[in-house]
N, C-alpha and C. Protein backbone atom coordinates (compact mmCIF):
# COMPACT_ATOMS: atom_id res chain seq x y z
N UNK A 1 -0.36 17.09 -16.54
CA UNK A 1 -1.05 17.13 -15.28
C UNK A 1 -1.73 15.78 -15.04
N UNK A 2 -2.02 15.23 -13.80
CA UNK A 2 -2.18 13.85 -13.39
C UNK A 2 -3.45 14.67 -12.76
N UNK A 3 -4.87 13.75 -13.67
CA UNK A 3 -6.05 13.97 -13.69
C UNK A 3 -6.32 12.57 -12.50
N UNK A 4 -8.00 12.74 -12.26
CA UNK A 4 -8.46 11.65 -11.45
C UNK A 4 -8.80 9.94 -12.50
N UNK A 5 -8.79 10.90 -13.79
CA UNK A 5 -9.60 9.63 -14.78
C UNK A 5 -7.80 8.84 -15.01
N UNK A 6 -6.81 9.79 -15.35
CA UNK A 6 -5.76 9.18 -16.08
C UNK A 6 -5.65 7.93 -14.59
N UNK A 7 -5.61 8.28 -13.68
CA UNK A 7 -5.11 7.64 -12.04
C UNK A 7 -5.82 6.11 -12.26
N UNK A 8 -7.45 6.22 -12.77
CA UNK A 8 -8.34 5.16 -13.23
C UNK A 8 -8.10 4.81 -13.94
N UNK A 9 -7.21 5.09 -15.48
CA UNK A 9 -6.95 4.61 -15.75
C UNK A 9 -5.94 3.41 -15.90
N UNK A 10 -5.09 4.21 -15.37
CA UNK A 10 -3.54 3.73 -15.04
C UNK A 10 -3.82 2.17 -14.10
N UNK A 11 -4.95 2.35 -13.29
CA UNK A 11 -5.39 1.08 -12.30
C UNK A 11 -6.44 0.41 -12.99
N UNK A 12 -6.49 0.52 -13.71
CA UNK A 12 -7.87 -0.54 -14.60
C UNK A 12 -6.81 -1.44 -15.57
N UNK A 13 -5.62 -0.61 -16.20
CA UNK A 13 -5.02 -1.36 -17.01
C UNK A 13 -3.90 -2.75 -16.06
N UNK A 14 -3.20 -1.69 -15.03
CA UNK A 14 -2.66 -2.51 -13.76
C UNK A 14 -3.49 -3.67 -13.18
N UNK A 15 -4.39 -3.81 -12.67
CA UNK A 15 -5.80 -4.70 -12.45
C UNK A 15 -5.59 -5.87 -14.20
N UNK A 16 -5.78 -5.06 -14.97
CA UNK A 16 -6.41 -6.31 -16.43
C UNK A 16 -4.85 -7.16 -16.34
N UNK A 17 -4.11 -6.43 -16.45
CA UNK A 17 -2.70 -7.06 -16.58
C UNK A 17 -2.29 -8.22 -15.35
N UNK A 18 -2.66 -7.96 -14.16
CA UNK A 18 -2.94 -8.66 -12.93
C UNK A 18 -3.43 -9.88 -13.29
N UNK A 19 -5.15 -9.49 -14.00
CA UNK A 19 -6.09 -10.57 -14.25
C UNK A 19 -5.61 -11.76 -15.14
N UNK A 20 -4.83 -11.11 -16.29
CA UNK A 20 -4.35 -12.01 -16.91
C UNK A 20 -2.97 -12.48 -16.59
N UNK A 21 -2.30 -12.45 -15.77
CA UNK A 21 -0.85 -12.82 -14.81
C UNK A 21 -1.63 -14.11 -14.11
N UNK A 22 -2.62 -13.39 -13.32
CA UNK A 22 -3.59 -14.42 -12.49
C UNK A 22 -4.64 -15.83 -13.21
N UNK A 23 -4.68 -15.22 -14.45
CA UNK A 23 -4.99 -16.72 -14.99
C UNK A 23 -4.33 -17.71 -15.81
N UNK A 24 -3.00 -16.81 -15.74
CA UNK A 24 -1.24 -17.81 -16.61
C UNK A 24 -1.61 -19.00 -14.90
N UNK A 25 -1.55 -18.31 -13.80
CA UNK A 25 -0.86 -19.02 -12.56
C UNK A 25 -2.54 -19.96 -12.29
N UNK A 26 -3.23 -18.93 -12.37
CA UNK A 26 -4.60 -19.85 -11.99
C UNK A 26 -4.58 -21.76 -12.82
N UNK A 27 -4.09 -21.50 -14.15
CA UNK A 27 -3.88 -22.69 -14.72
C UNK A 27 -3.01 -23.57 -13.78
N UNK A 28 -1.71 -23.34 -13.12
CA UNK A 28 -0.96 -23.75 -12.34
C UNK A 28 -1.29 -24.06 -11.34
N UNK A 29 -3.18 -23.68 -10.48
CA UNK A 29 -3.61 -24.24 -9.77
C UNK A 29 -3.37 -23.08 -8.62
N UNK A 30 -3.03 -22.05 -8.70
CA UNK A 30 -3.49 -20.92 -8.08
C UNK A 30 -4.81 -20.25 -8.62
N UNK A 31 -5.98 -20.04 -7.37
CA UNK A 31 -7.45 -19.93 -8.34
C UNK A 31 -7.40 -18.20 -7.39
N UNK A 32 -6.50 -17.52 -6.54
CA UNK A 32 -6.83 -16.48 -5.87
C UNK A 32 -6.49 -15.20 -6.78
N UNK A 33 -6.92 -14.19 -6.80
CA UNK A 33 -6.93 -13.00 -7.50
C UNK A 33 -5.59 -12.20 -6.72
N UNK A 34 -5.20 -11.69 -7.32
CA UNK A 34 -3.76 -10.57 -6.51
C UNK A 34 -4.19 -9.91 -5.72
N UNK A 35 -3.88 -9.63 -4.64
CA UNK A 35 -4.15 -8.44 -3.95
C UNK A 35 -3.80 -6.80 -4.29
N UNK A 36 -4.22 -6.08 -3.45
CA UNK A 36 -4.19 -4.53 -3.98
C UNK A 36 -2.53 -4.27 -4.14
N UNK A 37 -1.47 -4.62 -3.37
CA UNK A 37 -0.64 -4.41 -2.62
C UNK A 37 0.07 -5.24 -3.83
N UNK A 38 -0.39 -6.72 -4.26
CA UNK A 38 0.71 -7.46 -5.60
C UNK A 38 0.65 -6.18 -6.81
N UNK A 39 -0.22 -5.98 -6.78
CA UNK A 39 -0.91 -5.04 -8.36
C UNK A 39 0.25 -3.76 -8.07
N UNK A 40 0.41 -3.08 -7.04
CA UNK A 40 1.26 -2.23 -7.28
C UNK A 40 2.66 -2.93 -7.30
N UNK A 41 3.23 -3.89 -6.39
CA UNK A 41 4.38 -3.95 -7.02
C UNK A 41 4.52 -4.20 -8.60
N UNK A 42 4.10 -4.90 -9.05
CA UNK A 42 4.01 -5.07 -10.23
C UNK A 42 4.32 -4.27 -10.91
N UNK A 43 3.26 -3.25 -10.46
CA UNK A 43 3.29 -1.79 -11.70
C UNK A 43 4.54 -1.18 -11.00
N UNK A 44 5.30 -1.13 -10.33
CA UNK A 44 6.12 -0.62 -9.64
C UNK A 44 7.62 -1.25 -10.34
N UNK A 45 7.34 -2.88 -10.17
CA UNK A 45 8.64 -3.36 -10.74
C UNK A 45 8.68 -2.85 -12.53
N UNK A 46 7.56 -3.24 -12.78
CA UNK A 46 7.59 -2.88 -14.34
C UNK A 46 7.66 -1.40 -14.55
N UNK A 47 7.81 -0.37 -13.81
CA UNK A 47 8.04 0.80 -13.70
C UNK A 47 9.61 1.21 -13.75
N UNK A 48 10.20 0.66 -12.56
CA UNK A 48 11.77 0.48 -12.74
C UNK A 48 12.20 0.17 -13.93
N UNK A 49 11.53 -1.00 -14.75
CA UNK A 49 12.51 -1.70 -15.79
C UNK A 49 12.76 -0.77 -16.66
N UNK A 50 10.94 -0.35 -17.17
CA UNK A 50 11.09 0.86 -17.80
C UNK A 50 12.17 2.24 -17.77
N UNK A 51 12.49 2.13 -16.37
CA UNK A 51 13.12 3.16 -16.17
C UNK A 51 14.60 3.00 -16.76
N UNK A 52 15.17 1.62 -16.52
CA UNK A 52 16.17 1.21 -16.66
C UNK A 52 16.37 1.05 -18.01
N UNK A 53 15.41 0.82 -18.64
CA UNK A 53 15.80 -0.27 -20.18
C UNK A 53 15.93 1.76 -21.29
N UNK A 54 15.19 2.88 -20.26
CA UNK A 54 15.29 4.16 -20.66
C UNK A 54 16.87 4.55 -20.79
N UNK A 55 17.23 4.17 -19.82
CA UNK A 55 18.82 4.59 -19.27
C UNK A 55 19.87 4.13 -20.07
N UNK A 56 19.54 2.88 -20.14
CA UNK A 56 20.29 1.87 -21.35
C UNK A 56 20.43 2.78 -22.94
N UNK A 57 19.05 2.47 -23.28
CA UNK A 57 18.81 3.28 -24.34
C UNK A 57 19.75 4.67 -24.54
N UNK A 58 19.71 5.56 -23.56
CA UNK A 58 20.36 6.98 -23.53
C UNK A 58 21.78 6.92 -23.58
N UNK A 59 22.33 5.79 -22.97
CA UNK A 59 23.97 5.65 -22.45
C UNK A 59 24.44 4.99 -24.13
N UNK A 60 23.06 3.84 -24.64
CA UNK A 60 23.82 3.72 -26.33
C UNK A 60 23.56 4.64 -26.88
N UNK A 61 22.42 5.58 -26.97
CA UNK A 61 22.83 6.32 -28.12
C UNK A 61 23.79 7.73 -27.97
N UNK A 62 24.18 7.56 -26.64
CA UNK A 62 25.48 8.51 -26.60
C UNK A 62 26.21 7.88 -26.69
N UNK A 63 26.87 6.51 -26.82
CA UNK A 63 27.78 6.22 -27.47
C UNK A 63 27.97 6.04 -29.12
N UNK A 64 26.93 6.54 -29.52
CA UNK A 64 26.37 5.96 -31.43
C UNK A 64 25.81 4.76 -31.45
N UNK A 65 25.31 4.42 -30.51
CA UNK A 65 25.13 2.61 -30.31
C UNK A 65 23.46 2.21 -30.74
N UNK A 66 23.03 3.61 -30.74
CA UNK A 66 21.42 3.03 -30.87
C UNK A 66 20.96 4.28 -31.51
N UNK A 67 19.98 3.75 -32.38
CA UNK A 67 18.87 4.80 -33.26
C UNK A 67 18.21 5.43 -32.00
N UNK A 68 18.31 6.84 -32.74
CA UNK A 68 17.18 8.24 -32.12
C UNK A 68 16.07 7.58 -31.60
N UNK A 69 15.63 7.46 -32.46
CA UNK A 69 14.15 6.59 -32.79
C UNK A 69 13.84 5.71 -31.30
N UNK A 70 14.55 4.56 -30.86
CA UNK A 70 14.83 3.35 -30.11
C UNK A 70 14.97 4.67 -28.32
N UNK A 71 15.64 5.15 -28.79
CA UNK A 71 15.92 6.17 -28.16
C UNK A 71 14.29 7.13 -26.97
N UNK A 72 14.19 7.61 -28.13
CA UNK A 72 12.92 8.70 -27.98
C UNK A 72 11.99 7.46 -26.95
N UNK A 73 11.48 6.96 -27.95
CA UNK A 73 11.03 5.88 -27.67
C UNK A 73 10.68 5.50 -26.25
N UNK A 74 11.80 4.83 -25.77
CA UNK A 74 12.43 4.46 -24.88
C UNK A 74 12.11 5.27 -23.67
N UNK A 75 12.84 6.66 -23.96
CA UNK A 75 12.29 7.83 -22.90
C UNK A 75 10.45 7.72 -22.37
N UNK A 76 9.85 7.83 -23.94
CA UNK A 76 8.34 8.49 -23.88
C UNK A 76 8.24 7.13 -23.10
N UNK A 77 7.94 6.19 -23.10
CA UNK A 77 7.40 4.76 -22.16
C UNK A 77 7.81 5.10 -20.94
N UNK A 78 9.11 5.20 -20.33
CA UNK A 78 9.71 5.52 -19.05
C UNK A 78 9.10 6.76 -18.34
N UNK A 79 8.63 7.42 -19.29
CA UNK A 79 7.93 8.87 -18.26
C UNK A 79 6.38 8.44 -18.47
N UNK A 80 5.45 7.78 -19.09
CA UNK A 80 4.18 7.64 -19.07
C UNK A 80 4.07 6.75 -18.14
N UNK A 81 5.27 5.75 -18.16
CA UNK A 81 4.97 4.43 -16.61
C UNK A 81 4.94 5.59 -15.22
N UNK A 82 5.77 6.39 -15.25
CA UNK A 82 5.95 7.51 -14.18
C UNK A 82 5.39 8.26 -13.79
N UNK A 83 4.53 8.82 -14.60
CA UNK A 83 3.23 9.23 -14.95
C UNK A 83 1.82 8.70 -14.06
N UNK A 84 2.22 7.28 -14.69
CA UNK A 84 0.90 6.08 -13.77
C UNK A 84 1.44 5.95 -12.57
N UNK A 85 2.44 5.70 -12.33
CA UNK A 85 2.64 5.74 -10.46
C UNK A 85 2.23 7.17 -9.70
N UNK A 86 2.37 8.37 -10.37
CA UNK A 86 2.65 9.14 -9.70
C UNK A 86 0.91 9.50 -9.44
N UNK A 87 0.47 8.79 -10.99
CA UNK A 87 -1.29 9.76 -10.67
C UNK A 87 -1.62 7.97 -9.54
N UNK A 88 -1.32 7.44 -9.36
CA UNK A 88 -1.94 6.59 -8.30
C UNK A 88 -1.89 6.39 -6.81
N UNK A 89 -0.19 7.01 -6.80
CA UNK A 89 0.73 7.53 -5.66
C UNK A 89 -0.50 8.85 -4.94
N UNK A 90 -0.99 9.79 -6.22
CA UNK A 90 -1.61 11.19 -5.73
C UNK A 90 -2.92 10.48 -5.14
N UNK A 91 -3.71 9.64 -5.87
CA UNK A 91 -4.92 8.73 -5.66
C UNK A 91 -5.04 8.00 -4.48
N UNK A 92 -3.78 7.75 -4.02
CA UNK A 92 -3.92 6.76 -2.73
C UNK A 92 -3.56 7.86 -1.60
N UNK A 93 -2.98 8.66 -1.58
CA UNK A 93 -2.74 9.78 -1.17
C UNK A 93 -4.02 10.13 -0.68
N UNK A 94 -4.76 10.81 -1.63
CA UNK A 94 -6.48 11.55 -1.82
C UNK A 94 -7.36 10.95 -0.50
N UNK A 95 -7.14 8.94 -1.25
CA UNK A 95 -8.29 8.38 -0.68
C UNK A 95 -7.52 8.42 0.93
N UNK A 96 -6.57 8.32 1.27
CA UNK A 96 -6.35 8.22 2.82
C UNK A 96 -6.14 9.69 3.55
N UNK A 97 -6.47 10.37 2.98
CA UNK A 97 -6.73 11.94 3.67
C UNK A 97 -8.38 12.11 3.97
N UNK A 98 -9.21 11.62 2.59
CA UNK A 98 -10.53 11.39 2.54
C UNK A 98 -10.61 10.14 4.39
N UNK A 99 -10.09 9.28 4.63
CA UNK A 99 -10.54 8.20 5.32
C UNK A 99 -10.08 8.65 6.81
N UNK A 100 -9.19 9.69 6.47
CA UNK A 100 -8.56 9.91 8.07
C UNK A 100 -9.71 11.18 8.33
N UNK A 101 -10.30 12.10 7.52
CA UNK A 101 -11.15 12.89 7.35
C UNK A 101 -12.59 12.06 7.95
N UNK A 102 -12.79 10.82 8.17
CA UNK A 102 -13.98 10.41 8.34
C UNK A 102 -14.48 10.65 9.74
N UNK A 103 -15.69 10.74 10.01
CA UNK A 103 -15.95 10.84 11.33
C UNK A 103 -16.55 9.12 11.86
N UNK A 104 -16.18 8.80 12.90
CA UNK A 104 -16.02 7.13 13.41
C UNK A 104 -17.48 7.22 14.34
């Protein structure tokens, strides 16, 4: 079940990972922080890969090509990244029902 804390979490770690992306480039003379909107692709692209590098994994070890292990693995990462989109997907969801709910 996709709690409100796991959703916080999932965006605190997305955000740190950002922060430190943002100070590889800040050295490069970019000094601006990501926006809300970079932070999810991010977690979004690195979500896919996961998804993909899952798929890979499954297609070798049905061929005998790869350990269980590499395997399992593989899966559990691809559904916890899925996991974090989906409790942030529900979160952004929440907050714009909350905002259309507002009185102006």
């Amino acid at each position: 079940m996709i709690t409100p804390a796991l959703a916080a979490k999932a965006y605190a770690a997305a955000q740190a990972q950002s922060a430190s992306d943002a100070a590889g480039v800040a050295g490069a003379g970019s000094a601006t922080a990501p926006s809300f909107g970079e932070i999810l692709n991010n977690v979004m692209a690195d979500t896919v890969k996961t998804s993909r590098n899952a798929e890979t994994q499954m297609i070798a070890g049905v061929q005998g090509k790869a350990d269980l292990v590499d395997v399992v693995t593989a899966i559990s990462s691809a559904q916890a990244s899925l996991e974090t989109v989906l409790a942030v997907r529900d979160q952004v969801i929440s907050a714009y029902q909350e905002v259309m709910r507002m009185q102006i």
